[in-house]
N, C-alpha and C. Protein backbone atom coordinates (compact mmCIF):
# COMPACT_ATOMS: atom_id res chain seq x y z
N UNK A 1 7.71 10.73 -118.41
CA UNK A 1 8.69 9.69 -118.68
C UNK A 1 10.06 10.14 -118.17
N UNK A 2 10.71 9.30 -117.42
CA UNK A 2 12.14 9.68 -116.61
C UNK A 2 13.12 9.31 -118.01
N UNK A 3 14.60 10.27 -117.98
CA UNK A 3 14.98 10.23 -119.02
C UNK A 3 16.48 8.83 -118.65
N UNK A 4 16.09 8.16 -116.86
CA UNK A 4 16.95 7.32 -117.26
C UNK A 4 16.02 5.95 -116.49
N UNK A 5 16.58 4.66 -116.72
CA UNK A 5 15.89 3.43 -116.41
C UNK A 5 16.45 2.35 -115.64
N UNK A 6 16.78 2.22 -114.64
CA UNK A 6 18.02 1.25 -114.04
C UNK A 6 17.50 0.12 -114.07
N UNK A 7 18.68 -0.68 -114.99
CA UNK A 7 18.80 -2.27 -115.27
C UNK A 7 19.80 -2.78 -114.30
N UNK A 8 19.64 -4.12 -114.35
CA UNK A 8 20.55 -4.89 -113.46
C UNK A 8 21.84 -4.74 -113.76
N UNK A 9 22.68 -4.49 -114.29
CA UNK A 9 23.68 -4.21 -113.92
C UNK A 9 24.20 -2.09 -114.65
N UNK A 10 23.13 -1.30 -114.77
CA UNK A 10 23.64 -0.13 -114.96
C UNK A 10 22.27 0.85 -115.26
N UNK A 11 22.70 1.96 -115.84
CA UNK A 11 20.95 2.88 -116.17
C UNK A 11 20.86 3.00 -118.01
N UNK A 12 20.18 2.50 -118.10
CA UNK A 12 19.85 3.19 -119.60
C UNK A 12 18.84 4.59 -119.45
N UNK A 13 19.92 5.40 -120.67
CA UNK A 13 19.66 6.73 -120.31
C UNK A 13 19.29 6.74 -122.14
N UNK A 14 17.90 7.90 -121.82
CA UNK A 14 17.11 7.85 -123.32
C UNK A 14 16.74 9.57 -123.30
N UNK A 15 17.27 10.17 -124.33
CA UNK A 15 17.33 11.59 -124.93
C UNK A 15 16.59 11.11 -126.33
N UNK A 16 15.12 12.25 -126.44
CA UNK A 16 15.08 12.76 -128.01
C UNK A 16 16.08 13.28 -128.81
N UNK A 17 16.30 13.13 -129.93
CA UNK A 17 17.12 13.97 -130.83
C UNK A 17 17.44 15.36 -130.49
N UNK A 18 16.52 16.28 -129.97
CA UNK A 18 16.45 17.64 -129.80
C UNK A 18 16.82 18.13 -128.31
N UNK A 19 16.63 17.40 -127.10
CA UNK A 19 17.11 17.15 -126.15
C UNK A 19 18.41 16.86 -126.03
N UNK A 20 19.30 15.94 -126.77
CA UNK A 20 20.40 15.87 -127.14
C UNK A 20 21.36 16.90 -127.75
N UNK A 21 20.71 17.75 -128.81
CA UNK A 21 21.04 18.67 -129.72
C UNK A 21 20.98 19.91 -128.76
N UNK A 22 20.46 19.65 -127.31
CA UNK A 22 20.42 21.06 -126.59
C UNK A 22 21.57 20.85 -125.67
N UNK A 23 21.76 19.59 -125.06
CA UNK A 23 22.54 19.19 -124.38
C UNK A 23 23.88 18.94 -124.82
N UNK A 24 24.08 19.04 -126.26
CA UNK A 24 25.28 19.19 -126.91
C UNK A 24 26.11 20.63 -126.20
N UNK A 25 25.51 21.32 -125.97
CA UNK A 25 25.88 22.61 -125.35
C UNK A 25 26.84 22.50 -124.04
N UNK A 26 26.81 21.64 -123.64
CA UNK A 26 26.79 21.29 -122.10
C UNK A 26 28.74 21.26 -122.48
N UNK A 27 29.25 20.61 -123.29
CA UNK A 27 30.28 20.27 -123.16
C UNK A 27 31.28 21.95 -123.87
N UNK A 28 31.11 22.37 -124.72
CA UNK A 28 31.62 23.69 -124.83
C UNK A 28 31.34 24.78 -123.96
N UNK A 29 30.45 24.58 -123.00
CA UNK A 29 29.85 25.67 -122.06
C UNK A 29 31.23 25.48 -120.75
N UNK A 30 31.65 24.37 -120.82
CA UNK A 30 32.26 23.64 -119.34
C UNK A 30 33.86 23.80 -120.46
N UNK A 31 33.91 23.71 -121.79
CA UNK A 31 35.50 23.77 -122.09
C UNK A 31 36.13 25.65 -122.00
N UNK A 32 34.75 26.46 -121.87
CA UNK A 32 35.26 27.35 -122.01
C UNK A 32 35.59 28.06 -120.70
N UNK A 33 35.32 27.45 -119.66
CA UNK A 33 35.77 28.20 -118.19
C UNK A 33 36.92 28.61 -118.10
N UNK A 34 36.92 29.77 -117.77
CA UNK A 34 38.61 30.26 -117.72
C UNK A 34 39.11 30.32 -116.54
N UNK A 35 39.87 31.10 -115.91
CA UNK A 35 40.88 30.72 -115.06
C UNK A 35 39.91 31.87 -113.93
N UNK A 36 40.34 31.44 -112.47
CA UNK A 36 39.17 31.96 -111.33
C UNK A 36 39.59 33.28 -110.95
N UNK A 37 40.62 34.32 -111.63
CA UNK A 37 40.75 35.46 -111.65
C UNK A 37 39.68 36.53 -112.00
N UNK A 38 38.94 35.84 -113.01
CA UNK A 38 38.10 36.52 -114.28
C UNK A 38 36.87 35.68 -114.39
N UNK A 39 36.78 34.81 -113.85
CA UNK A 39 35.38 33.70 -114.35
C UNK A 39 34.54 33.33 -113.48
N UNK A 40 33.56 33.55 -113.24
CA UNK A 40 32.59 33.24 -111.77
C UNK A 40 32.33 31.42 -111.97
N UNK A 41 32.62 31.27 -113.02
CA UNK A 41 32.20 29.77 -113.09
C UNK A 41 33.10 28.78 -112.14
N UNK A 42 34.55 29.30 -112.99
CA UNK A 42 35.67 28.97 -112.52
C UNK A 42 35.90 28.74 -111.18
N UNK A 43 35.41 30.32 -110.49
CA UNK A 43 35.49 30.18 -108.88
C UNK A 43 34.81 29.10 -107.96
N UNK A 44 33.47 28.74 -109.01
CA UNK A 44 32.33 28.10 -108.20
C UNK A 44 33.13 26.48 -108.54
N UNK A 45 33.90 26.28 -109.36
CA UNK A 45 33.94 24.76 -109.62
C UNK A 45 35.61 24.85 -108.82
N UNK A 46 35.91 25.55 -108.63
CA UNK A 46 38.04 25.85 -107.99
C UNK A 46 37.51 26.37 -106.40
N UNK A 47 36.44 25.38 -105.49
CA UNK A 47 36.15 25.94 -104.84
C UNK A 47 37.30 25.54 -103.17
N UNK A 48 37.29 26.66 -102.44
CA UNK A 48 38.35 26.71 -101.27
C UNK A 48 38.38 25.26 -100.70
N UNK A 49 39.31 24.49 -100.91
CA UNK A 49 39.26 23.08 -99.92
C UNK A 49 39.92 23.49 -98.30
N UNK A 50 40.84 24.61 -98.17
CA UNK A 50 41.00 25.07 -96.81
C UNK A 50 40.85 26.24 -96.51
N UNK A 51 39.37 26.74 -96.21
CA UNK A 51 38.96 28.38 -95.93
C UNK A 51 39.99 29.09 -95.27
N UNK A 52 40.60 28.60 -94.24
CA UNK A 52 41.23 29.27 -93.33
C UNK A 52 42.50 29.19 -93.65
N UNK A 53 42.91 28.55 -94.37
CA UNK A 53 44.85 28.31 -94.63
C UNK A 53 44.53 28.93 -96.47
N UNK A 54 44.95 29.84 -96.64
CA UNK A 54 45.41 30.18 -97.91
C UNK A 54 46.41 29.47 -98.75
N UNK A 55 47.37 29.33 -98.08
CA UNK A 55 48.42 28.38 -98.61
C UNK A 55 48.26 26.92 -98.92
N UNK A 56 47.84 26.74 -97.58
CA UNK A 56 47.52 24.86 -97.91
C UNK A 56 46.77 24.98 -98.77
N UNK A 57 45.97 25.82 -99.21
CA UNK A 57 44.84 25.58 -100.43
C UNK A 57 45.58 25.49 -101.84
N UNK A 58 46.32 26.91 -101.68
CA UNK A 58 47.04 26.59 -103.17
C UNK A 58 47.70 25.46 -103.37
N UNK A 59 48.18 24.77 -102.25
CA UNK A 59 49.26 24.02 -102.16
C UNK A 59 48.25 22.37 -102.41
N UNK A 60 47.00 22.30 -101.99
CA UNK A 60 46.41 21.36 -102.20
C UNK A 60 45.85 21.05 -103.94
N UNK A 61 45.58 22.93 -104.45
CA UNK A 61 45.38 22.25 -105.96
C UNK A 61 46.37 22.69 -106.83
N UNK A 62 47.86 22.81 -106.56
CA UNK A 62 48.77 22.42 -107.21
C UNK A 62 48.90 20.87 -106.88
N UNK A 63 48.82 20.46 -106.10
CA UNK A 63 49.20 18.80 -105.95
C UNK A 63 48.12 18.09 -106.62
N UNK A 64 46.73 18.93 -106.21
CA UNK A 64 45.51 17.90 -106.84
C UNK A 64 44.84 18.46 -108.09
N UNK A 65 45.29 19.41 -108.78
CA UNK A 65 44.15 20.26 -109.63
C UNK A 65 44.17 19.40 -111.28
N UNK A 66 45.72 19.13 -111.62
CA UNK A 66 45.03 17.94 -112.43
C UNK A 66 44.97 16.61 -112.37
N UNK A 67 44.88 16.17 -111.54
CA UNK A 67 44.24 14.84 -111.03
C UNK A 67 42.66 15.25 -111.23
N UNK A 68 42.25 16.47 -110.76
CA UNK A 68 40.74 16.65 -110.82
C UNK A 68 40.85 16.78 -112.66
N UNK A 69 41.19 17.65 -112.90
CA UNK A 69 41.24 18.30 -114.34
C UNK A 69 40.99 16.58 -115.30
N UNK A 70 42.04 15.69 -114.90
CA UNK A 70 42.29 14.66 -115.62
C UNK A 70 40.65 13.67 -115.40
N UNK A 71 40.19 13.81 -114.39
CA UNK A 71 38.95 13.47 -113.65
C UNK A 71 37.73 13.63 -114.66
N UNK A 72 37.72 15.12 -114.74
CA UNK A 72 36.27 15.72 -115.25
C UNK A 72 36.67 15.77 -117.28
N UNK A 73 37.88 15.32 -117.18
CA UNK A 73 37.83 15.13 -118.49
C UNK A 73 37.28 13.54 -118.87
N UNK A 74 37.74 12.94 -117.90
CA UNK A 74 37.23 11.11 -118.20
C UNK A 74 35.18 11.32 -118.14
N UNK A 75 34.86 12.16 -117.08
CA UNK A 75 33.82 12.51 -117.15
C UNK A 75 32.99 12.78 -118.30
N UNK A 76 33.50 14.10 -118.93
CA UNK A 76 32.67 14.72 -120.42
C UNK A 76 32.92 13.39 -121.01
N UNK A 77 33.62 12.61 -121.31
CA UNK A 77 34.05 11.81 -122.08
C UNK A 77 32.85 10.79 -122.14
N UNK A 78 31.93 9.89 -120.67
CA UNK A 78 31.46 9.51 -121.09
C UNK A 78 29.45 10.44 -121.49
N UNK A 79 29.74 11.59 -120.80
CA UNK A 79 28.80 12.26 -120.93
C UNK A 79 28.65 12.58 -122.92
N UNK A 80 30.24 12.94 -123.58
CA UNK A 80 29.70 12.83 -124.82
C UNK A 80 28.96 11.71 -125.96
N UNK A 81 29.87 10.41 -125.31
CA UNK A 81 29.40 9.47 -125.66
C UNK A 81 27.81 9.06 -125.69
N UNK A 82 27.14 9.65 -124.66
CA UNK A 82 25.95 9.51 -124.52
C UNK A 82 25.52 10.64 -125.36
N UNK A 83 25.41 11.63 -125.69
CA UNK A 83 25.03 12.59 -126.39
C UNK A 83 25.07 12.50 -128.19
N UNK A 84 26.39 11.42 -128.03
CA UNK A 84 26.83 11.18 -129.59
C UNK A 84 26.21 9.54 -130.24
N UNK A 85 25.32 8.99 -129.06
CA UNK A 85 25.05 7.74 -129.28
C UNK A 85 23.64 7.57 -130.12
N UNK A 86 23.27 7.00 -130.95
CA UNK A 86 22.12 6.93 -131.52
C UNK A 86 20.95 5.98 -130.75
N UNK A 87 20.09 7.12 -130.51
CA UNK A 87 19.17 5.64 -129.24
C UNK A 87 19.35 6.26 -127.99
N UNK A 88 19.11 5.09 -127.31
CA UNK A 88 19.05 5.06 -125.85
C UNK A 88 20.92 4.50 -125.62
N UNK A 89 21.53 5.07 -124.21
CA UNK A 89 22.92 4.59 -124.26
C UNK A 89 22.87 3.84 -122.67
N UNK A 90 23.47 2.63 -122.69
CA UNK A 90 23.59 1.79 -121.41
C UNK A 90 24.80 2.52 -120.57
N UNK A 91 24.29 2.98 -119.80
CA UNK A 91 25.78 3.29 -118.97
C UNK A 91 26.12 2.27 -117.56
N UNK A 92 27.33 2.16 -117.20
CA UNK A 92 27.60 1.72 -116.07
C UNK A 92 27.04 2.45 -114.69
N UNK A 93 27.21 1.98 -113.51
CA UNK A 93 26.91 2.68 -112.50
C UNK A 93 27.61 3.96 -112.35
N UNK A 94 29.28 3.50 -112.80
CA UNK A 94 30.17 4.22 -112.38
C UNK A 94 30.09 5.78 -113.86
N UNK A 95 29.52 5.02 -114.82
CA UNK A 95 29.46 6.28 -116.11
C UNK A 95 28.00 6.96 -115.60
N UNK A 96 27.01 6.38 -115.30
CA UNK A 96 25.85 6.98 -114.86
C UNK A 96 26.62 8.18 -113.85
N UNK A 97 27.26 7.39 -113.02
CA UNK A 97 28.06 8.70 -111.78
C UNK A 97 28.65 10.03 -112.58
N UNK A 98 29.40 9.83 -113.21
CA UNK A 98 30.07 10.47 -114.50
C UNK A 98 29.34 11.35 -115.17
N UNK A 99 28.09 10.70 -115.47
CA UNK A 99 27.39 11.77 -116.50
C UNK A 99 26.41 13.08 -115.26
N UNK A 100 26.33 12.55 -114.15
CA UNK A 100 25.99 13.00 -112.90
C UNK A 100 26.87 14.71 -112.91
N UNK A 101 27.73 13.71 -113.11
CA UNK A 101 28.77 15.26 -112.41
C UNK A 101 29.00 16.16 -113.35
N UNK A 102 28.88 16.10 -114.91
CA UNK A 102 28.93 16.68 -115.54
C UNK A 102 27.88 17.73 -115.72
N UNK A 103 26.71 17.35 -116.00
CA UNK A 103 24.82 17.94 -115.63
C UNK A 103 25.12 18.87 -114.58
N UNK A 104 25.82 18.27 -113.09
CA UNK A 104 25.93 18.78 -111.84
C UNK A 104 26.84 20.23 -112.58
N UNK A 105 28.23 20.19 -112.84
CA UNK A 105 29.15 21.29 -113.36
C UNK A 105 28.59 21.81 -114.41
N UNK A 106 27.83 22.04 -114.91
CA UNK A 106 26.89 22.22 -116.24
C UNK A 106 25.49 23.38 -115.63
N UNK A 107 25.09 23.27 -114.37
CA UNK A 107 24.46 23.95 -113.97
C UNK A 107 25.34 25.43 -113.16
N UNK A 108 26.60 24.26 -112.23
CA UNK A 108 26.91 25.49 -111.56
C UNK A 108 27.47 26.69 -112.11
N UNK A 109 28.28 26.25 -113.56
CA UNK A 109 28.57 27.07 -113.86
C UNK A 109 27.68 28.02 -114.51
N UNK A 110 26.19 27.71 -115.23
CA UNK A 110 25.30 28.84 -115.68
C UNK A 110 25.39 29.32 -114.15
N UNK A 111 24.66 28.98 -113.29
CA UNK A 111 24.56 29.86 -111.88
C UNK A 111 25.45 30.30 -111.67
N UNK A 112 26.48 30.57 -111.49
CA UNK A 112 27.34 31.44 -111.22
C UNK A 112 27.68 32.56 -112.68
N UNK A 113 27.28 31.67 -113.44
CA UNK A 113 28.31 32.95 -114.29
C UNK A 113 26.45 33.51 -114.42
N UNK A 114 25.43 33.63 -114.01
CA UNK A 114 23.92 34.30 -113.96
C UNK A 114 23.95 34.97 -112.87
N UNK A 115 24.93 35.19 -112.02
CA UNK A 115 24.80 35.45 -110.62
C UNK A 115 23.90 34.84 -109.43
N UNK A 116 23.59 33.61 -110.07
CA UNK A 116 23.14 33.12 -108.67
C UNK A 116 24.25 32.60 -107.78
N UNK A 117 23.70 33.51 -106.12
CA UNK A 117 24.65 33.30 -104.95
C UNK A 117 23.33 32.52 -103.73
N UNK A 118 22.22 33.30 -103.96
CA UNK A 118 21.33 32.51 -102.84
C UNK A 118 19.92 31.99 -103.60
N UNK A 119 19.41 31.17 -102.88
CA UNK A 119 17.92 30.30 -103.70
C UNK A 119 17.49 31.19 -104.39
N UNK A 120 16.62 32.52 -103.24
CA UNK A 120 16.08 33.36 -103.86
C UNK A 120 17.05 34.21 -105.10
N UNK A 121 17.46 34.14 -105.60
CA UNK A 121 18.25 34.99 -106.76
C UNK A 121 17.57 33.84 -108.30
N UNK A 122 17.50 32.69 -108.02
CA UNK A 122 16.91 31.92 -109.00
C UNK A 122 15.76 32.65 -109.14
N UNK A 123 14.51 33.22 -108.45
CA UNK A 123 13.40 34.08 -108.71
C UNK A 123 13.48 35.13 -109.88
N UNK A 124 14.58 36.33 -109.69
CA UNK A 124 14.83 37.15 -110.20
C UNK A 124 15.47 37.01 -111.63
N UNK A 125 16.13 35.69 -112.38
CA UNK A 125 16.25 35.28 -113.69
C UNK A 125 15.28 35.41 -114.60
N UNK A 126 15.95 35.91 -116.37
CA UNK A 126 14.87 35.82 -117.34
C UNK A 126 14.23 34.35 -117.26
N UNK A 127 13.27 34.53 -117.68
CA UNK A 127 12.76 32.93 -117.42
C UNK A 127 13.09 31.84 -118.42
N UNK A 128 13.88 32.37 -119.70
CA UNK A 128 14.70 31.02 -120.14
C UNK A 128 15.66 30.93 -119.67
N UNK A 129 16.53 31.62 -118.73
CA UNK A 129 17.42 31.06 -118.12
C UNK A 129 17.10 30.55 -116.53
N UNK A 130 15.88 30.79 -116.16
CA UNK A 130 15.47 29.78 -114.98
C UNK A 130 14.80 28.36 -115.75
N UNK A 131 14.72 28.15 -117.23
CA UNK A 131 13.85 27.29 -117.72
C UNK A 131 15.32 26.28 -117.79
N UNK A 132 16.33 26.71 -118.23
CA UNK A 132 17.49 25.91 -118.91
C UNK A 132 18.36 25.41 -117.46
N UNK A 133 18.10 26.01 -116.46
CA UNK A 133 18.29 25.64 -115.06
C UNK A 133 17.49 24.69 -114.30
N UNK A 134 16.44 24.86 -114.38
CA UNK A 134 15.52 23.75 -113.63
C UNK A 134 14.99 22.48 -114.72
N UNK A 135 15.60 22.83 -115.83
CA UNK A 135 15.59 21.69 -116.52
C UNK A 135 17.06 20.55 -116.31
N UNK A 136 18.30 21.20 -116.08
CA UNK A 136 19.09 20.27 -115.84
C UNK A 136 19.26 20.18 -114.60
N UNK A 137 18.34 20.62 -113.50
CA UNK A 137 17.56 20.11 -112.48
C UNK A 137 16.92 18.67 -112.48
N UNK A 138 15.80 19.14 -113.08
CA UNK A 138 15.27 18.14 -113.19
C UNK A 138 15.80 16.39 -113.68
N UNK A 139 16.41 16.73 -114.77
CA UNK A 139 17.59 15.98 -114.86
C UNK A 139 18.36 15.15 -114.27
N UNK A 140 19.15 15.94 -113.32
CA UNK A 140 19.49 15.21 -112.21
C UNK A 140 18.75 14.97 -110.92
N UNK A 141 17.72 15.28 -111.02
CA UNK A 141 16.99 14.32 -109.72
C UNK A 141 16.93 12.86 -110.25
N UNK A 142 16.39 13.01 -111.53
CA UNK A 142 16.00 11.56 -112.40
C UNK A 142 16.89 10.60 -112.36
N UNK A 143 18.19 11.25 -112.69
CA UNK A 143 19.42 10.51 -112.71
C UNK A 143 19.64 9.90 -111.15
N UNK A 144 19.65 10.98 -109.71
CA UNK A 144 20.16 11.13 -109.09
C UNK A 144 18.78 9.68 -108.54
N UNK A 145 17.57 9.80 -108.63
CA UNK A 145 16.92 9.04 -108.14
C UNK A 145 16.97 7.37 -108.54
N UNK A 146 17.53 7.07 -109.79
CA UNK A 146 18.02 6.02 -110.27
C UNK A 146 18.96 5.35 -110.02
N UNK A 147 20.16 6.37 -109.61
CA UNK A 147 21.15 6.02 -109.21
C UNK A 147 21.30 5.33 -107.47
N UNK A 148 20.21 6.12 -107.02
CA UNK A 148 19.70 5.84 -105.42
C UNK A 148 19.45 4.23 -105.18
N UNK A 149 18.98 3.89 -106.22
CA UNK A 149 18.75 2.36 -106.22
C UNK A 149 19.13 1.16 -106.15
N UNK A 150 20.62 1.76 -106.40
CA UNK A 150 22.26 0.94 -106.74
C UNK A 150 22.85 1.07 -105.17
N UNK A 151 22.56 1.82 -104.41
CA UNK A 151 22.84 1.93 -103.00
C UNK A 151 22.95 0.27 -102.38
């Protein structure tokens, strides 16, 4: 059973109780990233928008970093809502997108802060932390394949 369902105008997205209660995690895992001095998460989500210009980079996420910041907060927002909803929750195309990116930042940061840098390094994980990975994998294919439909 796919955990979302696209209706005519959005996806209804359906979590067990306990699925939910795991995925509650998702949002304190992503408030606690710290700053990309010290945090592999950090680095992977503050990633270089100009490899080659150092400056223009800083200079791009001082101009843009909370515009993003302000972004991925509207994001969790509707990702909690779905987590805090009793039932199945109707989302829009545009909140389906939303809850997308959150799942999406929700993985990279376990991978990075697990040290995954290449495919093969996913091999070498304890296997509940390749289980809690290819589960919000899986996840977003479901999502990602639902969402394909709205194209």
């Amino acid at each position: 059973m796919s955990h979302f369902k696209g209706r005519r105008k959005g996806i209804k997205a359906t979590f067990s109780p306990q699925e939910k209660m795991f995925l509650s995690d998702v949002l304190p895992l992503l408030a606690d990233v710290g700053n990309t001095s010290d945090d592999p998460a950090a680095r992977r989500l503050q990633v270089p928008v100009y490899l080659d210009d150092p400056e223009a980079n800083e200079e791009w996420w001082r101009l843009m970093g909370q515009d993003l910041d302000e972004a991925r907060s509207a994001d969790r927002s509707v990702f909690r809502t779905v987590m805090t909803t009793d039932g199945p929750a109707d989302l829009s195309v545009e909140e389906a997108d939303a809850f997308l990116r959150v799942l999406n930042e929700s993985r990279l940061v376990l991978a990075a802060r697990a040290g995954l840098e290449v495919e093969s390094d996913h091999d070498e994980l304890p296997a509940d932390s390749r289980q809690v990975l290819d589960y919000l994998g899986w996840i977003l294919e479901e999502l990602t394949t639902e969402l394909y439909r709205f194209l």
